[in-house]
Protein backbone atom coordinates (compact mmCIF):
# COMPACT_ATOMS: atom_id res chain seq x y z
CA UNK A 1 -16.76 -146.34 20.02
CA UNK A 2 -17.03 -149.52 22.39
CA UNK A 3 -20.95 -149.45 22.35
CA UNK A 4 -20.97 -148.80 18.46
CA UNK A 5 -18.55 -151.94 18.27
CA UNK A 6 -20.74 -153.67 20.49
CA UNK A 7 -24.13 -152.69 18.81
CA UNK A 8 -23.02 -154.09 15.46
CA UNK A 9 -21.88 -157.36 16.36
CA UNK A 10 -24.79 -158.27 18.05
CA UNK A 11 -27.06 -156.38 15.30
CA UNK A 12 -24.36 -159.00 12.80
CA UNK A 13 -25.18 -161.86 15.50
CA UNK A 14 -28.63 -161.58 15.25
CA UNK A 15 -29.08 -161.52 11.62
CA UNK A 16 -27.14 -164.49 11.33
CA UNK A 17 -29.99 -166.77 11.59
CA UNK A 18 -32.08 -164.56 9.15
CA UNK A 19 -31.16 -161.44 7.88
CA UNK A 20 -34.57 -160.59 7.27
CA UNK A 21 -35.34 -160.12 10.37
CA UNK A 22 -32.95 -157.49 11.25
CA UNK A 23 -35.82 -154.95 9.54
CA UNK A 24 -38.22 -156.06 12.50
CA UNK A 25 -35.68 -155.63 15.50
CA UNK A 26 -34.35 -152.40 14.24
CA UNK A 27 -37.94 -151.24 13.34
CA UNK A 28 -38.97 -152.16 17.34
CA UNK A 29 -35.57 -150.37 18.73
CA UNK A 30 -36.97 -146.88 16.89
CA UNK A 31 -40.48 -146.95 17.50
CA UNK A 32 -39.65 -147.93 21.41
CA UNK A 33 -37.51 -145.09 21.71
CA UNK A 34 -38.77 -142.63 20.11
CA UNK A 35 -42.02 -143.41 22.35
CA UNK A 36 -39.25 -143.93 25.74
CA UNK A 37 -38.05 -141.03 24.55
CA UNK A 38 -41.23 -138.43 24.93
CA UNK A 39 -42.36 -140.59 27.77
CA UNK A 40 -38.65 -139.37 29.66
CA UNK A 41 -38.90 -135.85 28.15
CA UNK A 42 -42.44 -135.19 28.47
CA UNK A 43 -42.78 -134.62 24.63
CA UNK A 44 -46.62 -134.99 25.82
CA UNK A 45 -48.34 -131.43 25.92
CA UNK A 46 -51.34 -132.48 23.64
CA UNK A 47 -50.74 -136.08 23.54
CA UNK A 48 -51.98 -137.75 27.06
CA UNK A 49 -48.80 -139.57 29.09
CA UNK A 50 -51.23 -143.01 29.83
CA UNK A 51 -52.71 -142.48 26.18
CA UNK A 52 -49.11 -142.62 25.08
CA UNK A 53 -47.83 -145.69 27.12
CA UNK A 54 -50.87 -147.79 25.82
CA UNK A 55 -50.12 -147.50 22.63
CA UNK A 56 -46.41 -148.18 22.89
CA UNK A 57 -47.37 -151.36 24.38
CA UNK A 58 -50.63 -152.34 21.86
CA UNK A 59 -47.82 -151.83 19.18
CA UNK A 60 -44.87 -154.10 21.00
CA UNK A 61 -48.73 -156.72 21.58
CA UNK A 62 -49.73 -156.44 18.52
CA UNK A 63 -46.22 -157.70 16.69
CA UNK A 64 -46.23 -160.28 19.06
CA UNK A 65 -49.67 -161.08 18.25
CA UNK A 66 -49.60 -161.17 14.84
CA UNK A 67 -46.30 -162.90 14.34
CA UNK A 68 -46.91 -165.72 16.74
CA UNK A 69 -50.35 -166.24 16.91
CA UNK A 70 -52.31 -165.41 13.98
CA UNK A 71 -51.80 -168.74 12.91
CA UNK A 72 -53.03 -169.93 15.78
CA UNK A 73 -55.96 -167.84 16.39
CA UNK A 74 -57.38 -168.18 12.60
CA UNK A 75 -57.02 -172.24 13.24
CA UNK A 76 -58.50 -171.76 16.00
CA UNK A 77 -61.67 -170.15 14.82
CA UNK A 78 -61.93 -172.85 11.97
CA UNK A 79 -61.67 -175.85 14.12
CA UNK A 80 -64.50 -174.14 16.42
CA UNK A 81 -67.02 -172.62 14.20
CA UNK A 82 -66.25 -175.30 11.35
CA UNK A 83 -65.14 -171.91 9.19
CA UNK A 84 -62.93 -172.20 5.95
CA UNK A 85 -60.32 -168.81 7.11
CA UNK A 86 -57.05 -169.49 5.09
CA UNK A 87 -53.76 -167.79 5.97
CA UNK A 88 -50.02 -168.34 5.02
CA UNK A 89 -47.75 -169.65 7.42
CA UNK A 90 -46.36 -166.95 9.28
CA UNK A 91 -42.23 -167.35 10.08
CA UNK A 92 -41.82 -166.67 13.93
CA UNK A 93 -38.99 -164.08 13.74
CA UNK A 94 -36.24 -164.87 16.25
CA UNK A 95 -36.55 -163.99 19.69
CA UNK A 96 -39.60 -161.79 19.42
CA UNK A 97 -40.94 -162.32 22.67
CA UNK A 98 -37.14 -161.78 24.50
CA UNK A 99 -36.92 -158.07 22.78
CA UNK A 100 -40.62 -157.02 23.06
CA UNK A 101 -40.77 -158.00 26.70
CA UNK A 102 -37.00 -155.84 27.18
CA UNK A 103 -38.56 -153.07 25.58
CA UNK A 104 -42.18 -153.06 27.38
CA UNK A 105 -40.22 -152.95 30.65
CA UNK A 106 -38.27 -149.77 29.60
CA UNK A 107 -41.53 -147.91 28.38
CA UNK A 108 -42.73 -148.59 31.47
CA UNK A 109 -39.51 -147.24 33.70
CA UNK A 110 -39.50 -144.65 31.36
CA UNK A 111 -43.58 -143.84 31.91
CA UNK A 112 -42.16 -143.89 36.16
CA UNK A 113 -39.21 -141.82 35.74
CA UNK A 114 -37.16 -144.30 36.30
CA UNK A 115 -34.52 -143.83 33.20
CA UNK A 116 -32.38 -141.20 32.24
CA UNK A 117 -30.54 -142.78 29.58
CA UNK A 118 -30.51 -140.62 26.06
CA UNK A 119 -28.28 -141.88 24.64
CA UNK A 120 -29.45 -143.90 20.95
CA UNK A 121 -26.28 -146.22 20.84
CA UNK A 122 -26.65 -147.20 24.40
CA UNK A 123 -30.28 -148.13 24.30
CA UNK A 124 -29.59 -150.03 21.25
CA UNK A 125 -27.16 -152.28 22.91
CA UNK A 126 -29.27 -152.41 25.93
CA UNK A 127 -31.85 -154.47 23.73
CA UNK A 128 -29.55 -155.87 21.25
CA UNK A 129 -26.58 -157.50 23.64
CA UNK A 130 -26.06 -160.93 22.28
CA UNK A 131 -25.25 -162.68 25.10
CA UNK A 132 -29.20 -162.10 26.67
CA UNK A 133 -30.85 -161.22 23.10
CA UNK A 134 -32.06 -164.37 22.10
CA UNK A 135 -33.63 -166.19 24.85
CA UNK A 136 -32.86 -164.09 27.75
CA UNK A 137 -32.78 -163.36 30.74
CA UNK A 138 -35.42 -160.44 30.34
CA UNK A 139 -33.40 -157.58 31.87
CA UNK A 140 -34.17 -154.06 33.03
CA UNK A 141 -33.08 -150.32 32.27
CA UNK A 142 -31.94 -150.47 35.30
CA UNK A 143 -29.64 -153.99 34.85
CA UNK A 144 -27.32 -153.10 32.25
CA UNK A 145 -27.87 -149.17 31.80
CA UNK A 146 -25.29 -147.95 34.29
CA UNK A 147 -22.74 -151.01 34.18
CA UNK A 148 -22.45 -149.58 30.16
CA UNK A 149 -21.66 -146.10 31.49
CA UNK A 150 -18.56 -147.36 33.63
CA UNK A 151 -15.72 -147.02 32.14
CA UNK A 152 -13.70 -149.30 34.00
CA UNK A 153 -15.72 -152.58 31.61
CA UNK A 154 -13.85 -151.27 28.77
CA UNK A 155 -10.31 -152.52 29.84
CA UNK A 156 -9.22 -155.89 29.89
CA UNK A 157 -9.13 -157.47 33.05
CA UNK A 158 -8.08 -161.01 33.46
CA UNK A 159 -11.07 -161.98 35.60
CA UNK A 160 -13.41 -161.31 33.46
CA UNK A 161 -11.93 -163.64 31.43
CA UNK A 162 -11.11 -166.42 32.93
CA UNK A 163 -14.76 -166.21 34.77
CA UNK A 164 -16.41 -165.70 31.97
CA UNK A 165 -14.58 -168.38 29.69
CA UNK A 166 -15.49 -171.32 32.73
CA UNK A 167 -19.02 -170.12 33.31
CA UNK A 168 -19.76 -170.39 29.77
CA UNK A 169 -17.88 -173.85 28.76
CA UNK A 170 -19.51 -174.89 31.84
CA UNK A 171 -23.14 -174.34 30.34
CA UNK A 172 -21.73 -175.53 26.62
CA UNK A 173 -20.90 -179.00 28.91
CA UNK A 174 -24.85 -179.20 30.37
CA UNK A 175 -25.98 -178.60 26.83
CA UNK A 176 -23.95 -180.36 24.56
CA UNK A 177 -23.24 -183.16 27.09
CA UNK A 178 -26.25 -183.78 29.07
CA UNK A 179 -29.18 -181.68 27.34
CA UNK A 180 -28.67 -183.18 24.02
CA UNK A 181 -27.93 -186.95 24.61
CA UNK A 182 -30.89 -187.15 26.71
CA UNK A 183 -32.81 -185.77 24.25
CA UNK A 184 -32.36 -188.38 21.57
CA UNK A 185 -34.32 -190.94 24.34
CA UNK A 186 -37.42 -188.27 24.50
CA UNK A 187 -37.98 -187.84 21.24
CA UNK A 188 -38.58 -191.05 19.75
CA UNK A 189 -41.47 -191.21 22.61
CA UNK A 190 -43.56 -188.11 22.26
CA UNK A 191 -43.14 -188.98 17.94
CA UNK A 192 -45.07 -191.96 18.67
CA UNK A 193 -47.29 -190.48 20.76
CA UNK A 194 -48.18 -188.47 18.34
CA UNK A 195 -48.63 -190.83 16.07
CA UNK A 196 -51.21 -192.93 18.32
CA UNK A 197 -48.32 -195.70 18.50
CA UNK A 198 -49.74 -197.54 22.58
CA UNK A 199 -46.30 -196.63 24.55
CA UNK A 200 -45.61 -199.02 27.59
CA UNK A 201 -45.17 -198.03 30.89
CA UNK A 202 -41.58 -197.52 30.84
CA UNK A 203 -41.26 -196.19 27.80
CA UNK A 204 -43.85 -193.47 28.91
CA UNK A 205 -41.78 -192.84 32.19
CA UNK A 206 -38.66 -192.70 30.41
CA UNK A 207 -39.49 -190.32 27.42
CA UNK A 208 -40.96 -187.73 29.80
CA UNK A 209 -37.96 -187.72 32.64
CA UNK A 210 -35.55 -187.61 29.65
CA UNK A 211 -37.87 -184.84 28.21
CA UNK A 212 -37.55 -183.11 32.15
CA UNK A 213 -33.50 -183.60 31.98
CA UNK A 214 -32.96 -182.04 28.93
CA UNK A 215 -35.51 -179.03 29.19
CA UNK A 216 -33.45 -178.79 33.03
CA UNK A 217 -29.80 -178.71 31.27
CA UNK A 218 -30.68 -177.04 27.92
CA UNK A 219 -32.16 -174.01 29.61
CA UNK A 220 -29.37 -174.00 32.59
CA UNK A 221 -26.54 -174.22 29.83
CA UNK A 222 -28.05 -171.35 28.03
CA UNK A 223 -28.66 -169.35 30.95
CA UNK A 224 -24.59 -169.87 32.00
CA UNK A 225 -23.70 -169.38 28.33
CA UNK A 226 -25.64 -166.05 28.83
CA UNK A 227 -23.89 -164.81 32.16
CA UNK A 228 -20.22 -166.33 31.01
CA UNK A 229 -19.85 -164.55 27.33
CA UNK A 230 -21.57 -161.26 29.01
CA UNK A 231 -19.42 -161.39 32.05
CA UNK A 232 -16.02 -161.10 29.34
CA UNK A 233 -17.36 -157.85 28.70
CA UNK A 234 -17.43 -157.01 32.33
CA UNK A 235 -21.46 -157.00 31.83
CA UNK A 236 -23.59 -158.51 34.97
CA UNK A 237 -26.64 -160.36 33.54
CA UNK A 238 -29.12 -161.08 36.20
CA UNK A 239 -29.40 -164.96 37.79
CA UNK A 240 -32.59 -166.76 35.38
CA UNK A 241 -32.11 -170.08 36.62
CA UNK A 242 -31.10 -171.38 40.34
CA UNK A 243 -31.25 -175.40 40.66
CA UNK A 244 -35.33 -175.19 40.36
CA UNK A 245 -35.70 -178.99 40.65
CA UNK A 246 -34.36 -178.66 44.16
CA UNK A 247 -38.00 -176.43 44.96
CA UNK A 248 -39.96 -177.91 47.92
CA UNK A 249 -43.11 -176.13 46.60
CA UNK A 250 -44.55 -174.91 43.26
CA UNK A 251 -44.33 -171.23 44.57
CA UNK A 252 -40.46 -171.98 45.04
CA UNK A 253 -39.85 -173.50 42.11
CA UNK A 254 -41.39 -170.30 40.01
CA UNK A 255 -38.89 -168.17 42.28
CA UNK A 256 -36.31 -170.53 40.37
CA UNK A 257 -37.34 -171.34 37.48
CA UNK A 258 -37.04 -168.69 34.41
CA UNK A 259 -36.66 -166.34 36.89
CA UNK A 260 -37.03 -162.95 35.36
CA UNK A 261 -39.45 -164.11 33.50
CA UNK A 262 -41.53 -164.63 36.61
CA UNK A 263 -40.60 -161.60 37.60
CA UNK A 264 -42.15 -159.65 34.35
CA UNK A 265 -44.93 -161.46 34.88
CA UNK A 266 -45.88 -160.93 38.76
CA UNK A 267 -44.87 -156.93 38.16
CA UNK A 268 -46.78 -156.18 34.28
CA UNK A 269 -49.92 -158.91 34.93
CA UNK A 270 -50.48 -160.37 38.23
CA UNK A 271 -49.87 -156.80 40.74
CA UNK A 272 -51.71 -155.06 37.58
CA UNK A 273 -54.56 -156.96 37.84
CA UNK A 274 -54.85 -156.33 41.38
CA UNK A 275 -52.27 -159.25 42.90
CA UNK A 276 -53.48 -160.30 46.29
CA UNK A 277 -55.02 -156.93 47.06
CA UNK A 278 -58.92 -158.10 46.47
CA UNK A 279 -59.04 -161.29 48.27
CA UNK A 280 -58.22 -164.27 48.38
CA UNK A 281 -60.58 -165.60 45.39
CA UNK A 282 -58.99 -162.33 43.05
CA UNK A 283 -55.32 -163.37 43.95
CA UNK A 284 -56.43 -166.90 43.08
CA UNK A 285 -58.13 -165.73 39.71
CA UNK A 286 -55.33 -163.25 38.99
CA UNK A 287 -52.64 -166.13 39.88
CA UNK A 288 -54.88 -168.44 37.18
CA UNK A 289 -55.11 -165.75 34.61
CA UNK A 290 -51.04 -165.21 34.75
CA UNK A 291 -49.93 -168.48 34.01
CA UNK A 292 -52.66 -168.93 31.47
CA UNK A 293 -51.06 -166.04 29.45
CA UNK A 294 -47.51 -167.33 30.87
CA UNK A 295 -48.33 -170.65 28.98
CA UNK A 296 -49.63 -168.97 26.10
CA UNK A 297 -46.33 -166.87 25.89
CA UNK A 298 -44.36 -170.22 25.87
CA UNK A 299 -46.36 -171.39 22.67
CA UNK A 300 -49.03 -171.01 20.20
CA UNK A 301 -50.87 -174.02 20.87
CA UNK A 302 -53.84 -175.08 23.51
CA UNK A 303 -51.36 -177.77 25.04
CA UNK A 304 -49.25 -174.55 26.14
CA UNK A 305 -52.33 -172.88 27.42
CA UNK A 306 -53.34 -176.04 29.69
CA UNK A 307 -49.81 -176.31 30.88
CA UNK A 308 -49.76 -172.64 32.48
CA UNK A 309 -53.45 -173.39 33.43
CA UNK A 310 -52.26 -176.44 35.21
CA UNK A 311 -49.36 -174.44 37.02
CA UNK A 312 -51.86 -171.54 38.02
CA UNK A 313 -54.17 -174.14 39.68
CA UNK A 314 -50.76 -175.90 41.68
CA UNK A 315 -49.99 -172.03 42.80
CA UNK A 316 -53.34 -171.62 44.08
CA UNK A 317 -53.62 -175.20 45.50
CA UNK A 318 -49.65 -173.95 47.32
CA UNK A 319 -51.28 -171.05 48.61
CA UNK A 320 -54.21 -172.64 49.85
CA UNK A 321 -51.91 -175.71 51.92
CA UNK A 322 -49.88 -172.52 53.44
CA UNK A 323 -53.26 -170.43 54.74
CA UNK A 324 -54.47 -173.94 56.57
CA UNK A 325 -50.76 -174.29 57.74
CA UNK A 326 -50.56 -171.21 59.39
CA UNK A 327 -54.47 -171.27 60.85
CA UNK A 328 -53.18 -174.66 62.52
CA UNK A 329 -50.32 -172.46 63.90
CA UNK A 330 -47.82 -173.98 61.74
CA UNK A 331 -44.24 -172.35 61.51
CA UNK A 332 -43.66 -172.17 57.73
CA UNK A 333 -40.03 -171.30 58.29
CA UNK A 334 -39.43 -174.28 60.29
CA UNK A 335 -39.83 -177.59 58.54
CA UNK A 336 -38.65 -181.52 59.48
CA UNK A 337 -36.42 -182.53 56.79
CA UNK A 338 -39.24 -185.72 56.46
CA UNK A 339 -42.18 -183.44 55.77
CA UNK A 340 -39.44 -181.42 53.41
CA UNK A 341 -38.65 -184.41 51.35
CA UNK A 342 -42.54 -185.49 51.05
CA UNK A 343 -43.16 -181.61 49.78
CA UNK A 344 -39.83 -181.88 47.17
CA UNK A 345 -40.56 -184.92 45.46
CA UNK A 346 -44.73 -184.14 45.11
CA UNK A 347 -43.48 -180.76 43.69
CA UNK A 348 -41.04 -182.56 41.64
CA UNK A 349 -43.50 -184.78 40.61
CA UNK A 350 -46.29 -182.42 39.84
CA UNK A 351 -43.69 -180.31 37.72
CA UNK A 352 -43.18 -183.75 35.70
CA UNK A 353 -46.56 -184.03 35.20
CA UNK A 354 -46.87 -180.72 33.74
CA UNK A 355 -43.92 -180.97 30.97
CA UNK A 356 -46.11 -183.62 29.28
CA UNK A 357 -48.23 -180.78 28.17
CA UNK A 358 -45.74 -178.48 27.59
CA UNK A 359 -43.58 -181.14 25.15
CA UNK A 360 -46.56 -183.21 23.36
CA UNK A 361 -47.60 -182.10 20.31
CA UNK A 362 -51.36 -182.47 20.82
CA UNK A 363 -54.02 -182.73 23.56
CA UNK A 364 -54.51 -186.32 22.79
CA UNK A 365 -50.82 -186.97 22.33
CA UNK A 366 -50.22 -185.82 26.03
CA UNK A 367 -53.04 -187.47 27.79
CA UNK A 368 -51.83 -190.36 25.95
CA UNK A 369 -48.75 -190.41 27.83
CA UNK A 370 -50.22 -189.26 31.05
CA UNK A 371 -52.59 -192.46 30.79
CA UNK A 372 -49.55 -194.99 30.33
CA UNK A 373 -47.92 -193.05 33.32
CA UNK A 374 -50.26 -194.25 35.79
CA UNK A 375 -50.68 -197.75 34.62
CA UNK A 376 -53.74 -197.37 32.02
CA UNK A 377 -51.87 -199.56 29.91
CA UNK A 378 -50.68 -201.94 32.43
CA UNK A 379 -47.11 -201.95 33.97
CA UNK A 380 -44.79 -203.54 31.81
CA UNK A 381 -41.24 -203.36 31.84
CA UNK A 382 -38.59 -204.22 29.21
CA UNK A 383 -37.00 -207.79 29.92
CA UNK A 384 -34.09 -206.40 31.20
CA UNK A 385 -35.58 -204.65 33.92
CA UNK A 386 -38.47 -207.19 34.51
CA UNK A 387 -35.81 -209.55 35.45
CA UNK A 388 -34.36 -207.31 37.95
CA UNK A 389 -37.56 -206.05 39.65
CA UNK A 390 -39.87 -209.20 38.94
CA UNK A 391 -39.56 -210.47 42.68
CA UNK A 392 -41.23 -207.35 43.58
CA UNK A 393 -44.60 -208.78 41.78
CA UNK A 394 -43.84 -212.38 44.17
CA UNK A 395 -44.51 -210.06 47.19
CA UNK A 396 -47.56 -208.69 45.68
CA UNK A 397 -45.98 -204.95 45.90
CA UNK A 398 -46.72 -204.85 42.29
CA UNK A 399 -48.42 -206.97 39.08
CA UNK A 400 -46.47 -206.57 35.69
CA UNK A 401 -47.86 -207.65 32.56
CA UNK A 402 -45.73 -208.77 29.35
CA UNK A 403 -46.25 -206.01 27.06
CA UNK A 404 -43.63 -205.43 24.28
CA UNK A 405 -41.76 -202.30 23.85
CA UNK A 406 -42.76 -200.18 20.93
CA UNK A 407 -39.49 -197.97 20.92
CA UNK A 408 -36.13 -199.83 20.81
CA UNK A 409 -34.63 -198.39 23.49
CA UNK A 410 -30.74 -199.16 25.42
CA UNK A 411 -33.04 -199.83 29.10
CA UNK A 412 -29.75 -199.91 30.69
CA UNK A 413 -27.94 -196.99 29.32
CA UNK A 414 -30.92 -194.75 29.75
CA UNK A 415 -31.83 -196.08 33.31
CA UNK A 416 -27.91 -195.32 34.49
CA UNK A 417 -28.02 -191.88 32.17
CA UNK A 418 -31.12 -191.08 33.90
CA UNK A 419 -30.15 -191.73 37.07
CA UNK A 420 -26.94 -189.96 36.91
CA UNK A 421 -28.49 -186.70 35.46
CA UNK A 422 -31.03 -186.81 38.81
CA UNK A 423 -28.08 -186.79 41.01
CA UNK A 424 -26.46 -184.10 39.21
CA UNK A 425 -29.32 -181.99 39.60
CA UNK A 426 -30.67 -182.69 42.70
CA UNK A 427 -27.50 -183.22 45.05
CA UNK A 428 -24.55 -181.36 43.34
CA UNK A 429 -24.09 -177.46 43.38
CA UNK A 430 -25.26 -175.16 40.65
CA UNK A 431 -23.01 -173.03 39.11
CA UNK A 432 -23.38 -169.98 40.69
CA UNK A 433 -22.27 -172.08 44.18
CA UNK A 434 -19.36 -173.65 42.48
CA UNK A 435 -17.88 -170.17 41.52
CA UNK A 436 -18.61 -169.14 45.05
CA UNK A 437 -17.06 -165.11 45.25
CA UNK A 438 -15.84 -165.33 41.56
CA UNK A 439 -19.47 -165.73 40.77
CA UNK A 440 -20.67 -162.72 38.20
CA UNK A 441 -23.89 -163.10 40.05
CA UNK A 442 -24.21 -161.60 43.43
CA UNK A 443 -25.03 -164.57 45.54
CA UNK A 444 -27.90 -162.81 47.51
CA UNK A 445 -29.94 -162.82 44.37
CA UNK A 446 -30.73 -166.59 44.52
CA UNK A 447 -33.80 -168.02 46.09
CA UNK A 448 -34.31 -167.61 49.61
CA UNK A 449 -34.51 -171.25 50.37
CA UNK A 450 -31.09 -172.09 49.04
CA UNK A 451 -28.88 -173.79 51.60
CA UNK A 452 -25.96 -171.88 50.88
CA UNK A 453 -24.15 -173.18 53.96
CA UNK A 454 -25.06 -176.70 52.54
CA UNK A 455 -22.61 -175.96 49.64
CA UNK A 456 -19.79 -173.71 51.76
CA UNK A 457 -19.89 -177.37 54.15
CA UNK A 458 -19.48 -180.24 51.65
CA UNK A 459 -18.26 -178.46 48.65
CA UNK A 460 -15.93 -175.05 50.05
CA UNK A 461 -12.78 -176.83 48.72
CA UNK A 462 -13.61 -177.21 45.49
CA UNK A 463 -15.20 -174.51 44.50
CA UNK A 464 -13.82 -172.43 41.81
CA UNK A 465 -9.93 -170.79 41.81
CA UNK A 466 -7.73 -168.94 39.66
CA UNK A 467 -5.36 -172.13 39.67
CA UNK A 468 -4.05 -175.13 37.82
CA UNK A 469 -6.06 -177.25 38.42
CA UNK A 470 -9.19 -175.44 37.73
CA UNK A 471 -7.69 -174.35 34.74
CA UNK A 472 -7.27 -178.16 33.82
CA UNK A 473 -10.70 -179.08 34.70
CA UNK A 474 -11.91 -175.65 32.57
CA UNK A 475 -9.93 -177.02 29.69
CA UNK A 476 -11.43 -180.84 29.61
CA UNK A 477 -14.96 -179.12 29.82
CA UNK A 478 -14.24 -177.18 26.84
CA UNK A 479 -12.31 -179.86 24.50
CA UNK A 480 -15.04 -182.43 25.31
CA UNK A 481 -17.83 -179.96 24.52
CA UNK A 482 -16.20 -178.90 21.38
CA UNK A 483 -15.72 -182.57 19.86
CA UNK A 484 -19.20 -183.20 20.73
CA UNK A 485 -20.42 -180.55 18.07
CA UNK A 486 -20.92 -182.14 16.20
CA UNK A 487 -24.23 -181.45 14.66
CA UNK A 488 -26.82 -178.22 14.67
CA UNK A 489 -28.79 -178.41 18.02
CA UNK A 490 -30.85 -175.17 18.76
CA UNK A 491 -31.72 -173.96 22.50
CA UNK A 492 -35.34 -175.17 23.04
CA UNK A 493 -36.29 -171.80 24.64
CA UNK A 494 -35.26 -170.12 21.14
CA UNK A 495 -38.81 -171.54 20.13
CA UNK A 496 -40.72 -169.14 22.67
């Protein structure tokens, strides 16, 4: 009676936003298990097993195909062959890609053997579970399957709530607190952009870290909000985010960043298409083609496509530096914190770079930007800060001209906001570390390279407890977060 409970709520949660597109989700949920369903039971005497599996997935391709990139395609065309093709504005249903890519993954454990789950109700909430339905983590037969069939998750148990209840007011804080503040700096830049208003240097600089701070905090506060509101139910979702701005190399940062989403990627695209089996020029192609369709999955749009181009070429370019490395006899493994800090910041720097793309709305919009980045404007810097820095130019370190801002914005507000958010995320524990054993998430899942006896040194003491104090701190985090709703503000990755 639990999973039926369970099943319509989040059935009642997702047609919140539009009822209308209830009729597509519970259309997917039938046709992917009925198929799951002969794939487990061998239902497949005339009808060939691989003949079977290809079409579930051309069906799941082809929704996602037509509902998120027709419009794209048929623009496209016209733009290319000067053609005249007209069609409608198509409404991107909500979280398409989230409950497509959940249900490719169990046709394909299903195709392996890998499920024996039968049961209707429970396959329904294994797609439908609110806290992961919208934008994610993508998760597995195998991740939430059996922790339904325990039936110690259906008592209450006071961990789970007071766990669940921090972790998720502690992602409401990043997103209604940090995400969203910095966002109202990064919009006003990219709008003018855009428009073809000339942005200054700083302005430039500051639109697209404020843009990198609030993709960082948005998606981190969803992905908490996610793991805290399952973890009431006594539900494990798997880690999707571990402090990626802390990566010392591209390949890191993938291993952080969205990280099942890497993971459905490297097992359904790059090992299908032969991984690093072939070569080293296939694993580079095959690395190129996955981020190409990896960008293309973010967005309809060729600024999407160039920004998963442009990661593809820095994983090929990582794996590249590491094959000289070791042919000089290099230990990988063993690294000078100097040499460390060079790699962090040009990775941090590159993945900078690379959210121009992914935020501007057009080609010429983002190389815009990327132009007045590197001084193709000139440097100029608001009075404020010219007064501050302007004995840098007596030394001849640097040659500032007196261009006027074209965006009125607070230099020293955002400078300080800025700054702050950068120490948050580079030199203060995620969340996972400051829940320590209370964490919902087993520890070992996060990235090999975190310093986890980094955190236990500076940070043991006040890591998360079951006392007053905590319970204090838990309580600020929400009453703050609450007062600050104070308007609609939708996760960017619901876009995707």
């Amino acid at each position: 009676m639990a999973i039926v409970w369970l099943v319509a709520a989040s059935l009642f949660f997702y047609g919140w936003w539009n009822p209308a597109n209830l009729q597509l989700l519970i259309f997917s949920i039938l046709f992917n298990y009925g198929v799951g369903y002969a794939l487990r039971k061998q239902l497949t005497v005339k009808i060939n097993k691989n003949l079977l599996l290809t079409l579930g997935i051309a069906v799941n391709l082809a929704l996602i195909g037509y509902f998120k990139y027709a419009n794209f395609w048929v623009d496209s065309v016209n733009d290319l062959f000067a053609t005249n093709f007209k069609l409608d504005p198509i409404v991107l249903p909500l979280a398409i890609s989230f409950f497509t890519f959940v249900q490719i993954t169990y046709l394909v454990d299903a195709y392996k053997a890998e499920t024996k789950e039968d049961s209707f109700f429970n396959y329904c909430l294994f797609v439908t579970f609110f806290p992961h339905l919208i934008a994610g983590p993508i998760v597995h037969h195998k991740d939430l399957m059996p922790q339904f069939s325990d039936k110690s998750i259906y008592r209450f148990k006071g961990e789970y709530l007071a766990v669940g209840l921090t972790i998720f007011f502690m992602g409401l804080f990043k997103k209604v607190i940090f995400a969203d503040r910095i966002a109202v700096y990064a919009t006003p830049v990219f709008d003018a952009a855009a428009q073809g208003v000339p942005l200054t240097f700083f302005e430039a600089w500051a639109g697209v870290l404020a843009y990198t701070l609030q993709l960082y905090f948005d998606f981190s506060g969803y992905s908490d909000m996610a793991i805290g509101a399952s973890y009431l139910f006594g539900i494990k979702l798997p880690l999707n985010f571990d402090s990626p701005y802390k990566a010392v190399n591209i390949i890191d940062f993938w291993r952080r960043w969205h990280i099942t989403l890497s993971h459905f990627l490297r097992d359904y695209l790059y090992i299908p298409l032969g991984g690093n089996r072939k070569g080293k020029f296939r694993q580079y192609l095959n690395l190129t083609i996955t981020m190409l369709l990896g960008g293309l999955w973010h967005g309809a749009g060729w600024t999407f496509v160039l920004w998963g181009g442009l990661h593809g070429i820095y994983l090929v370019i990582n794996h590249q530096w590491r094959s000289f490395r070791r042919k000089l006899g290099h230990d990988l493994k063993k690294t000078q914190w100097f040499t460390q800090g060079i790699s962090w910041f040009v990775t941090f720097l590159a993945v900078v770079v690379s959210w121009v793309f992914f935020r501007a709305k057009t080609l010429d919009a983002a190389t815009a930007i990327l132009g007045t980045m590197i001084g193709a404007n000139g440097i100029s810097l608001p009075r404020p800060l010219l007064t501050k820095l302007g004995f840098l130019e007596s030394f001849g370190m640097i040659k500032f001209n007196g261009l006027t801002d074209t965006i009125d914005l607070p230099v020293d507000y955002l400078v300080g906001g800025i700054a702050f958010l950068l120490f948050v995320t580079w030199f203060t524990p995620n969340t996972q570390q400051w829940m320590g054993k209370y964490n919902p998430i087993n520890i070992k899942q996060a990235t090999e390279n975190a310093s986890l006896s980094w955190t236990d040194r500076l940070w043991h003491k006040l890591q998360w407890q079951p006392n007053h104090i905590w319970a204090f701190t838990a309580a600020i985090l929400t009453l703050v977060s609450l007062l600050s709703l104070t308007r609609v503000s939708e996760f960017l990755y619901f876009q995707f």
